[in-house]
C-alpha atoms as a PDB file:
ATOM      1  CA  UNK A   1      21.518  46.784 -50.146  1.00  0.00           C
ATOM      2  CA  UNK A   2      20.973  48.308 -46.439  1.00  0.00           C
ATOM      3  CA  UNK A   3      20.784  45.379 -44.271  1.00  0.00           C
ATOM      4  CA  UNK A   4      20.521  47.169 -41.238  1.00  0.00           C
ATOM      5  CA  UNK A   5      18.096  46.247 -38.407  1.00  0.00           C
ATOM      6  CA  UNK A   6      18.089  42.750 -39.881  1.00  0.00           C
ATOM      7  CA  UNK A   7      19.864  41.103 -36.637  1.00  0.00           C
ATOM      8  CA  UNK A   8      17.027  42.804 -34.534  1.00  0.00           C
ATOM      9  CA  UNK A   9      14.599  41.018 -36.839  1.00  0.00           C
ATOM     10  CA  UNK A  10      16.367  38.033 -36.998  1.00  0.00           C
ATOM     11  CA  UNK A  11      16.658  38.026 -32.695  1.00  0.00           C
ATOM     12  CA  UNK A  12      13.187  38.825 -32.679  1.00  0.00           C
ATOM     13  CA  UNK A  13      12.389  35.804 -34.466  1.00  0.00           C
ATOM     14  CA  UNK A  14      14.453  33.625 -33.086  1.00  0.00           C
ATOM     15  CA  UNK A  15      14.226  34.469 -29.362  1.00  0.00           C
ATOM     16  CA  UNK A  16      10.797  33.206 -28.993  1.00  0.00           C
ATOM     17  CA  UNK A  17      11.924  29.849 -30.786  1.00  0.00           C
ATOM     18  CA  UNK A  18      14.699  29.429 -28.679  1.00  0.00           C
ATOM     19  CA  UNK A  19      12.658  30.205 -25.129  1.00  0.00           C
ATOM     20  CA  UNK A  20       9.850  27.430 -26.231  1.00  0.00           C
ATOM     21  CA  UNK A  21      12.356  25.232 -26.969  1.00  0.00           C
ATOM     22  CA  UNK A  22      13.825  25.294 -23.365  1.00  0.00           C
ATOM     23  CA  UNK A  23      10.624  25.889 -21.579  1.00  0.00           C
ATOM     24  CA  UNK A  24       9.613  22.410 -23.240  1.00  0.00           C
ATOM     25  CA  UNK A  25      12.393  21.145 -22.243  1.00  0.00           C
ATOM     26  CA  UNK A  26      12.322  22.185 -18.766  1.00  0.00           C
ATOM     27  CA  UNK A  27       8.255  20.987 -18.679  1.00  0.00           C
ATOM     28  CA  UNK A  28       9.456  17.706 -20.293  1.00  0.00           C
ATOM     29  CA  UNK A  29      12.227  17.391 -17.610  1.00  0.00           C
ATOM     30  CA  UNK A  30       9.338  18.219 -14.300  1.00  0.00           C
ATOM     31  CA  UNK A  31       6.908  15.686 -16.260  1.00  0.00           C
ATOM     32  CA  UNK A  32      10.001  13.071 -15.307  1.00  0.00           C
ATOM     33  CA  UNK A  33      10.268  14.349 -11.928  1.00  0.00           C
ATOM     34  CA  UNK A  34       6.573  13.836 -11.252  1.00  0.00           C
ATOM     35  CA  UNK A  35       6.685  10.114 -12.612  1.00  0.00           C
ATOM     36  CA  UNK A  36       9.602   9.400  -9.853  1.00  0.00           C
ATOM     37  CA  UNK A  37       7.613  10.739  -7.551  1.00  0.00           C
ATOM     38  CA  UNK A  38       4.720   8.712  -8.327  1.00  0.00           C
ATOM     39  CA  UNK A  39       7.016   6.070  -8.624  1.00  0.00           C
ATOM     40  CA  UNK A  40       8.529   6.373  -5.056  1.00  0.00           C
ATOM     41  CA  UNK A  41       5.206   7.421  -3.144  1.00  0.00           C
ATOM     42  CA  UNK A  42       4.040   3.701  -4.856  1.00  0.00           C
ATOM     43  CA  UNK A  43       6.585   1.835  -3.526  1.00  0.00           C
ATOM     44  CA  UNK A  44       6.046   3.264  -0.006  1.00  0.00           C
ATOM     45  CA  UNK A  45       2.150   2.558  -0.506  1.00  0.00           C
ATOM     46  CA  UNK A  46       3.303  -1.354  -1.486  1.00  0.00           C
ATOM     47  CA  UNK A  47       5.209  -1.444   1.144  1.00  0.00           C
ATOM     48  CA  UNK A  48       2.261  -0.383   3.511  1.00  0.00           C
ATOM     49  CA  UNK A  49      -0.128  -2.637   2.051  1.00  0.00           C
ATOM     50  CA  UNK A  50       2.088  -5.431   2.430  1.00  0.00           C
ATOM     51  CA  UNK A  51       2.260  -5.415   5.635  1.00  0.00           C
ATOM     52  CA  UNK A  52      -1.329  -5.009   6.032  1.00  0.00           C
ATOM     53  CA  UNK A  53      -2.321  -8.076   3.772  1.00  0.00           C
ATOM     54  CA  UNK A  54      -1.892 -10.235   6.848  1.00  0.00           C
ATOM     55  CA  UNK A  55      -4.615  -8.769   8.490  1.00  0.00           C
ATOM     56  CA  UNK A  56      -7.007  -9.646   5.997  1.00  0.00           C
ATOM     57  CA  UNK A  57      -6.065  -9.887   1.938  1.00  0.00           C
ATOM     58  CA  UNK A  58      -9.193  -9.057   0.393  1.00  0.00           C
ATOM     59  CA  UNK A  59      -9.453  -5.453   2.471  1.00  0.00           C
ATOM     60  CA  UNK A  60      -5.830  -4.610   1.809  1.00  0.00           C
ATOM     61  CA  UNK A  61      -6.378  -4.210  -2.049  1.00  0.00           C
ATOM     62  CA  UNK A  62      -7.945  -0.998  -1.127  1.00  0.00           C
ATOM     63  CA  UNK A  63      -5.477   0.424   0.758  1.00  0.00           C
ATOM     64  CA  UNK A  64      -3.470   1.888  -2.065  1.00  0.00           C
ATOM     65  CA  UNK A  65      -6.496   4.240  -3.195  1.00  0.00           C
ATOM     66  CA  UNK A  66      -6.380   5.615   0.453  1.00  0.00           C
ATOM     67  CA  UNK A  67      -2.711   5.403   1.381  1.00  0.00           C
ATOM     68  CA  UNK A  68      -0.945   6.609  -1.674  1.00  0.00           C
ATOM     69  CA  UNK A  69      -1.954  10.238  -1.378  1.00  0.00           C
ATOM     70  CA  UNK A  70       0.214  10.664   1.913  1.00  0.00           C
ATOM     71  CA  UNK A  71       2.988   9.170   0.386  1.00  0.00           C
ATOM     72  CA  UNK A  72       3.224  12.231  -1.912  1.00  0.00           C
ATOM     73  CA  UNK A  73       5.856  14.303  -0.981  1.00  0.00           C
ATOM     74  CA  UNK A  74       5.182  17.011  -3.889  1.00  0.00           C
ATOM     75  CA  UNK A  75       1.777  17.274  -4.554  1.00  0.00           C
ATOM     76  CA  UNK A  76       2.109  20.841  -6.404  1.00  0.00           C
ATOM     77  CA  UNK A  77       4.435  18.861  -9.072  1.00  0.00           C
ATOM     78  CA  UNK A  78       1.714  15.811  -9.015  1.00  0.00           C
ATOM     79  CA  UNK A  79      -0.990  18.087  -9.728  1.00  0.00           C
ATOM     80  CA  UNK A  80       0.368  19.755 -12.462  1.00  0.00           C
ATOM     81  CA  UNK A  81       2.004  16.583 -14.702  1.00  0.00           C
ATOM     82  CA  UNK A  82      -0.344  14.047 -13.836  1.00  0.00           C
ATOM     83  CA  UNK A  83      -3.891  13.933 -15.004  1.00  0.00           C
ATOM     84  CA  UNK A  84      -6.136  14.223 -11.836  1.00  0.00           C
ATOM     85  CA  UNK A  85      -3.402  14.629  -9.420  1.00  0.00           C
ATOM     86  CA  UNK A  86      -3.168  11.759  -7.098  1.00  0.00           C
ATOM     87  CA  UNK A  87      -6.626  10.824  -7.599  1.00  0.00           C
ATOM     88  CA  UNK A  88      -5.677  10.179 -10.733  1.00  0.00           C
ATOM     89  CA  UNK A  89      -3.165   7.654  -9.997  1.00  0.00           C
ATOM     90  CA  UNK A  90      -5.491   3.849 -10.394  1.00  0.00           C
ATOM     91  CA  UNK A  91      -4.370   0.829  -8.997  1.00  0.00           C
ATOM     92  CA  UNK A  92      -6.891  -1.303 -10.353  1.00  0.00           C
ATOM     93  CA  UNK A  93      -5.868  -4.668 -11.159  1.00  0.00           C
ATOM     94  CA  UNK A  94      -3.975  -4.551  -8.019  1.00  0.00           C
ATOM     95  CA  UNK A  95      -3.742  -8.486  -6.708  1.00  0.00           C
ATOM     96  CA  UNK A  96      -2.327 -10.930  -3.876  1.00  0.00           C
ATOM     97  CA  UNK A  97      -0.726 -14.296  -5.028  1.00  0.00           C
ATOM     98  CA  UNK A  98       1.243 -16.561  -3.600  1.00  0.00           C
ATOM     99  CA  UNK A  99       2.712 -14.366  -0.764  1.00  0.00           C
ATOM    100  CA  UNK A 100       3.068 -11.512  -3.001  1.00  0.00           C
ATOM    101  CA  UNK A 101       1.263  -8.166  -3.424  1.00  0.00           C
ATOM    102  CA  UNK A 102       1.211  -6.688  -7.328  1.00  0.00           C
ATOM    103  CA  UNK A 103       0.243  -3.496  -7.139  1.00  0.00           C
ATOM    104  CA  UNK A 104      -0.303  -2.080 -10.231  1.00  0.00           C
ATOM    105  CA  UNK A 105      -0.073   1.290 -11.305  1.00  0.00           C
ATOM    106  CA  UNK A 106      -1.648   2.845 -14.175  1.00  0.00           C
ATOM    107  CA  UNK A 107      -1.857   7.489 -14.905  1.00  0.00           C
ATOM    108  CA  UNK A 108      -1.836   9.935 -17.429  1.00  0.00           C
ATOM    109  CA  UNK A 109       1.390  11.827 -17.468  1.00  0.00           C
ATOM    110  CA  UNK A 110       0.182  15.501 -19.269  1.00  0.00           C
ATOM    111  CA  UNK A 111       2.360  18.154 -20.934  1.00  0.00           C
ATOM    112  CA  UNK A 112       0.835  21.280 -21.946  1.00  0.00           C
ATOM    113  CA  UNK A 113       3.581  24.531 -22.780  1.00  0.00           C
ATOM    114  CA  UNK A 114       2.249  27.646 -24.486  1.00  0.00           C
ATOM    115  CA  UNK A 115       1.161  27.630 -27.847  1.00  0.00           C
ATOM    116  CA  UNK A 116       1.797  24.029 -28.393  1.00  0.00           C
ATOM    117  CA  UNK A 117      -0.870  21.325 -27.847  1.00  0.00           C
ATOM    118  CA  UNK A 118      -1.212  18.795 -24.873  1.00  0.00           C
ATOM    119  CA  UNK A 119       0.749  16.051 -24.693  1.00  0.00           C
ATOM    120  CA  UNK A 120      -0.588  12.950 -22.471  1.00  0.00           C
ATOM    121  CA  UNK A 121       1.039   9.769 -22.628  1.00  0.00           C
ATOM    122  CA  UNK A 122      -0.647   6.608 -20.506  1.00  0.00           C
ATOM    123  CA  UNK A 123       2.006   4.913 -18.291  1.00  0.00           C
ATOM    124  CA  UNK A 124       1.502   2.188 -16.099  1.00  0.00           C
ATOM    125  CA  UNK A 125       3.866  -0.739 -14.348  1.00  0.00           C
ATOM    126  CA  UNK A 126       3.325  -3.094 -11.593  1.00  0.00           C
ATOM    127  CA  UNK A 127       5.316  -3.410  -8.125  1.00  0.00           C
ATOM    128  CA  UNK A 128       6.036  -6.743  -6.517  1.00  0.00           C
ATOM    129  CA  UNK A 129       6.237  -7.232  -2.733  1.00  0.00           C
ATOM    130  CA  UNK A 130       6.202  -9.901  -0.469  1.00  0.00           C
ATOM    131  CA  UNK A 131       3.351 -10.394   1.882  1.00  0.00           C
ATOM    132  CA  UNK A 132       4.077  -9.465   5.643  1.00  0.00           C
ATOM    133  CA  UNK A 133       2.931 -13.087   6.864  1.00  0.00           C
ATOM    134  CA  UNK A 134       5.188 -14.163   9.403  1.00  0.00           C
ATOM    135  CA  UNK A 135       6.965 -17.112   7.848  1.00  0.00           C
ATOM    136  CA  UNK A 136       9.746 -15.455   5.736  1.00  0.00           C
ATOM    137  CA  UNK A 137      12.474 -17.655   3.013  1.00  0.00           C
ATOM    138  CA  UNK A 138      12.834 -21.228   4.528  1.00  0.00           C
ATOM    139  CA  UNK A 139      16.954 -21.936   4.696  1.00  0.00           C
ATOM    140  CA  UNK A 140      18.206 -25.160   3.296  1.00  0.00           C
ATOM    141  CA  UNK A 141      18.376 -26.171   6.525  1.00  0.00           C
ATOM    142  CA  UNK A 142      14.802 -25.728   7.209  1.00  0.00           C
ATOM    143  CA  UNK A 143      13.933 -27.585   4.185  1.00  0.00           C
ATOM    144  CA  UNK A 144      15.606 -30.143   5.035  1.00  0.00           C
ATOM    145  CA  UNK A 145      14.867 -30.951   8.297  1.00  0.00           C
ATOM    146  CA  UNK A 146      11.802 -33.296   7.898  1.00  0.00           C
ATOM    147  CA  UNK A 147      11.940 -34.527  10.399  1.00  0.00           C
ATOM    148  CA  UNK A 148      10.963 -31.426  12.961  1.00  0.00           C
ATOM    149  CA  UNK A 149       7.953 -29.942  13.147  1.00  0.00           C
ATOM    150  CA  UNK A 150       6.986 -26.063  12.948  1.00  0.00           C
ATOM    151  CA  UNK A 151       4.272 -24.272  14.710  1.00  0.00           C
ATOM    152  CA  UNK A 152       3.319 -20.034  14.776  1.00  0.00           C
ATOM    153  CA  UNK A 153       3.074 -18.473  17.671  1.00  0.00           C
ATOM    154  CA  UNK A 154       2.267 -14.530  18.556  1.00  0.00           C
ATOM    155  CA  UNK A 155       3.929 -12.063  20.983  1.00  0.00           C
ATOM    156  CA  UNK A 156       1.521 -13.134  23.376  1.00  0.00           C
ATOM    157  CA  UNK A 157       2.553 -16.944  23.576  1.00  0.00           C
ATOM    158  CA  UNK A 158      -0.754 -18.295  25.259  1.00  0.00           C
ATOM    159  CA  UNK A 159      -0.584 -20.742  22.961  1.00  0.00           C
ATOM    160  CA  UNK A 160       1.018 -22.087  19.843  1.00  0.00           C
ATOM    161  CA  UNK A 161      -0.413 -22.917  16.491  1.00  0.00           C
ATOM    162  CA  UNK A 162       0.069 -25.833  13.771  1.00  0.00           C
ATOM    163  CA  UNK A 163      -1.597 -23.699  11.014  1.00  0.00           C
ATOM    164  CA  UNK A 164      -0.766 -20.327   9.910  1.00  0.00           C
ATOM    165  CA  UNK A 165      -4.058 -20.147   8.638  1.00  0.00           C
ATOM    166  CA  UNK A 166      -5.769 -20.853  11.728  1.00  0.00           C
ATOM    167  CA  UNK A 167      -8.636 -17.984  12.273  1.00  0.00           C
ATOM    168  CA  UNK A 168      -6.872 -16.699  15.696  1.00  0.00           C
ATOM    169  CA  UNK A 169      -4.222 -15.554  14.060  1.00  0.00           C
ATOM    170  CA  UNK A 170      -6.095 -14.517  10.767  1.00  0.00           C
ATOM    171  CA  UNK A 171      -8.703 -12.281  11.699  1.00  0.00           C
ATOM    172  CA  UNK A 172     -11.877 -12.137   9.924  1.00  0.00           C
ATOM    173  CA  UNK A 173     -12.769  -8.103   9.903  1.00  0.00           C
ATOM    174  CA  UNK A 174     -16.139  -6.910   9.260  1.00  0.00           C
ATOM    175  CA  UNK A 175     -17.310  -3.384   8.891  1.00  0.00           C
ATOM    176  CA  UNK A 176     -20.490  -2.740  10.844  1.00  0.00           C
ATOM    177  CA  UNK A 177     -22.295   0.717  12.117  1.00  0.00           C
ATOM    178  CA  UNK A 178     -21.550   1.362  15.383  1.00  0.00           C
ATOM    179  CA  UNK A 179     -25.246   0.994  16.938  1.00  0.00           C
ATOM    180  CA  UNK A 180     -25.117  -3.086  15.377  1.00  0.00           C
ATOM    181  CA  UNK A 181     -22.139  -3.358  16.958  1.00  0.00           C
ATOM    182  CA  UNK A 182     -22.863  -2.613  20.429  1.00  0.00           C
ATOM    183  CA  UNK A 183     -26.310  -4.333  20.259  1.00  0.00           C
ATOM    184  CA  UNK A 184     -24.366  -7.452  19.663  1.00  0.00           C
ATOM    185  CA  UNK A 185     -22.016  -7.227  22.614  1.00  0.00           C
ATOM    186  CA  UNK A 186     -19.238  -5.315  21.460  1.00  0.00           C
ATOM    187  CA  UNK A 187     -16.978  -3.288  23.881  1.00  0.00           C
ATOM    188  CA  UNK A 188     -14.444  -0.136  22.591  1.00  0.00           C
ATOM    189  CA  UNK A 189     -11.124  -0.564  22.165  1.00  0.00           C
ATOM    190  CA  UNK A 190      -9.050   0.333  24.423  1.00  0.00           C
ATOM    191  CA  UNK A 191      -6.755   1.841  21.400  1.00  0.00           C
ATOM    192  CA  UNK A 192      -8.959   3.552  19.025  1.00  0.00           C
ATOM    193  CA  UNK A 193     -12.764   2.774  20.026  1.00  0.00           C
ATOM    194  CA  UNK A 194     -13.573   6.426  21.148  1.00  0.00           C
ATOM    195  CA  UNK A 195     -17.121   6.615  19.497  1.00  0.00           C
ATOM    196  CA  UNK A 196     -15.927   8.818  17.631  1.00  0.00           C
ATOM    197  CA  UNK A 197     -17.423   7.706  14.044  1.00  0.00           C
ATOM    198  CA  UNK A 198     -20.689   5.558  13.244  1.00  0.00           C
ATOM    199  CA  UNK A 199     -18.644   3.079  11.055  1.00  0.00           C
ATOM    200  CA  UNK A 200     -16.418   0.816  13.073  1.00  0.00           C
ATOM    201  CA  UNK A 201     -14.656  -2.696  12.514  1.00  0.00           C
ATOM    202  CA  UNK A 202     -15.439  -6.268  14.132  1.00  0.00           C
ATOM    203  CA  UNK A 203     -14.183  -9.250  14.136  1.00  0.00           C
ATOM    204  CA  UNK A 204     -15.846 -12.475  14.619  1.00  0.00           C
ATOM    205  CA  UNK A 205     -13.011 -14.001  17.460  1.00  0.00           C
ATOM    206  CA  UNK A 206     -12.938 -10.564  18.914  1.00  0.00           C
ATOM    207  CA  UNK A 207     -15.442  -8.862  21.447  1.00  0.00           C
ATOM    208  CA  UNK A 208     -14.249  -5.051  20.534  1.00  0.00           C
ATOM    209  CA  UNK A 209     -15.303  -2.721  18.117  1.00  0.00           C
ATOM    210  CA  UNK A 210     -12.141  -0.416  16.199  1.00  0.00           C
ATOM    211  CA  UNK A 211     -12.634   3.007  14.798  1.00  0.00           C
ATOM    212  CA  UNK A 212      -9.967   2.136  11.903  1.00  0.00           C
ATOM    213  CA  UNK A 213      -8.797  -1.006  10.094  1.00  0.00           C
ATOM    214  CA  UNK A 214      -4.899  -0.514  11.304  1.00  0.00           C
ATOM    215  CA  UNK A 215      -5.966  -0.277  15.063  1.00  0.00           C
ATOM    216  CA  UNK A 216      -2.847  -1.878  16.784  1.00  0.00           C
ATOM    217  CA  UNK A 217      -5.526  -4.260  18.341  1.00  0.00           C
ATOM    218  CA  UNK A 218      -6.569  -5.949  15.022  1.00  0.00           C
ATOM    219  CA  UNK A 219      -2.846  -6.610  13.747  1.00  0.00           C
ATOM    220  CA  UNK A 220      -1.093 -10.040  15.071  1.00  0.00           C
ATOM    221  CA  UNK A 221       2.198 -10.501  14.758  1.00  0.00           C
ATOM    222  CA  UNK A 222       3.180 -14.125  14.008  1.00  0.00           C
ATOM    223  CA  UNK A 223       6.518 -16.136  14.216  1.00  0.00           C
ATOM    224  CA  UNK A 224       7.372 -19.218  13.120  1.00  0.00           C
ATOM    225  CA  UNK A 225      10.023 -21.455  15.604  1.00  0.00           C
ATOM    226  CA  UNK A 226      10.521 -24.887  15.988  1.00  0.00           C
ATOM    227  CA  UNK A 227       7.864 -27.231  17.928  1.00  0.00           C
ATOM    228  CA  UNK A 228      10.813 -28.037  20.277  1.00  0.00           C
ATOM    229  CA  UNK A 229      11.317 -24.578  21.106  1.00  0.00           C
ATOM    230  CA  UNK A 230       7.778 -23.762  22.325  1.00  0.00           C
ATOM    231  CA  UNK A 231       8.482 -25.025  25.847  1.00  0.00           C
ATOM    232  CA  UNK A 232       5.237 -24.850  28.090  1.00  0.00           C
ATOM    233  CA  UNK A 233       3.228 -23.218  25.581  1.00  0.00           C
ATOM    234  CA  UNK A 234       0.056 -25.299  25.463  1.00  0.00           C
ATOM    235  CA  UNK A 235      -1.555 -25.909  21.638  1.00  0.00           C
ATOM    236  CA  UNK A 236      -4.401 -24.201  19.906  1.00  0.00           C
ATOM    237  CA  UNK A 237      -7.117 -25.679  20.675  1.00  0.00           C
ATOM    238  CA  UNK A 238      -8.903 -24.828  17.325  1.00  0.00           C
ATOM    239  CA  UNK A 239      -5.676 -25.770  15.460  1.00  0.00           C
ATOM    240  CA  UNK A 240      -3.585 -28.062  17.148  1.00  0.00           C
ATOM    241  CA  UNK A 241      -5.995 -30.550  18.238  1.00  0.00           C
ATOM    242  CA  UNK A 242      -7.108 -30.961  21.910  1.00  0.00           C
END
């Protein structure tokens, strides 16, 4: 029999085969790329929001849904393997407990090569990171010194406080439109109130209105020393007793 032309038929078949294969491949291989850069654009978002939990806990859980997008550093690669880009990366079920943030993560990682039908598989995982709250791990030392007492103090050391959670050093922030603010006494701040935007941020010990929530004036940064080693710093006068 005349088998010629037969290898040309059997390239011809085979060719296409073989490119699909490693163009799957290849897709399958970005798809993995795109979850590690989820992955490491979440970590620098917990990271973030951990150290904004101090300021207040309840506002922090939705700083990941803002944040996380600038933490991207391909968005090209997120857009194409993961359903909805980075809008489409949830963190609900996101929670503070004990002095640690779990922010959970939850997308749709999609596959779709020619002639072959999408693939989406559902992935999420949760992050755990401690708090930003001033007090840090206690030493064996610490915990066994019962006998001394501790009190938190901030850069400014006007005065020092018994309780961490004593409402001068955790502020209480409130959005408000800018007109309510200023009818009830509020000044700019001297950082970020330029007027700029209708919705600002108050606090209740404060007499300043912010145009953003990470305004350098609404962050306090508190340590923790020994009683003994607050020289002349006189107490709290809200926490510490008069």
């Amino acid at each position: 029999m005349d088998d010629k032309g037969s290898a040309v038929v059997e390239a011809t078949v085979a060719a296409p085969l073989f490119l699909m294969f490693f163009l799957c491949l290849y897709m399958m291989c970005m798809a993995k790329q795109a979850e590690a850069c989820v992955y490491e654009a979440a970590v620098e978002t917990a990271e973030y929001t951990a150290e904004s939990a101090y300021l207040n806990e309840t506002a922090a859980l939705a700083v990941p849904f803002v944040k996380f997008a600038s933490y991207v550093d391909d968005e090209q690669l997120i857009n194409r393997y993961i359903s909805g880009g980075s809008s489409g990366v949830s963190f609900l079920g996101t929670y503070i407990d004990n002095g640690y943030l779990y922010l959970r993560v939850s997308y749709s990682i999609v596959v779709s090569a020619p002639l072959m039908p999408k693939l989406s598989r559902f992935k999420t995982y949760t992050i755990k990171q401690r708090i930003y709250d001033g007090r840090g791990k206690r030493t064996e030392e610490e915990e066994g010194d019962k006998d001394e007492g501790y009190v938190y103090i901030t850069d400014n050391k006007e005065v020092y406080h018994e309780s961490r959670t004593c409402t001068y050093l955790t502020l209480s922030i409130h959005g408000s439109s800018l007109l309510s603010a200023q009818s009830l006494g509020y000044e700019p701040c001297e950082f970020c109130g330029d007027g700029s935007t209708d919705y600002v941020y108050i606090t209740d010990e404060g007499d300043k209105y912010h145009t953003g929530m990470h305004c350098s004036g609404l962050k306090r940064t508190v340590y923790r020393i020994k009683k003994s080693d607050a020289g002349g710093i006189p107490p709290c006068s809200r926490c510490a007793g008069s």
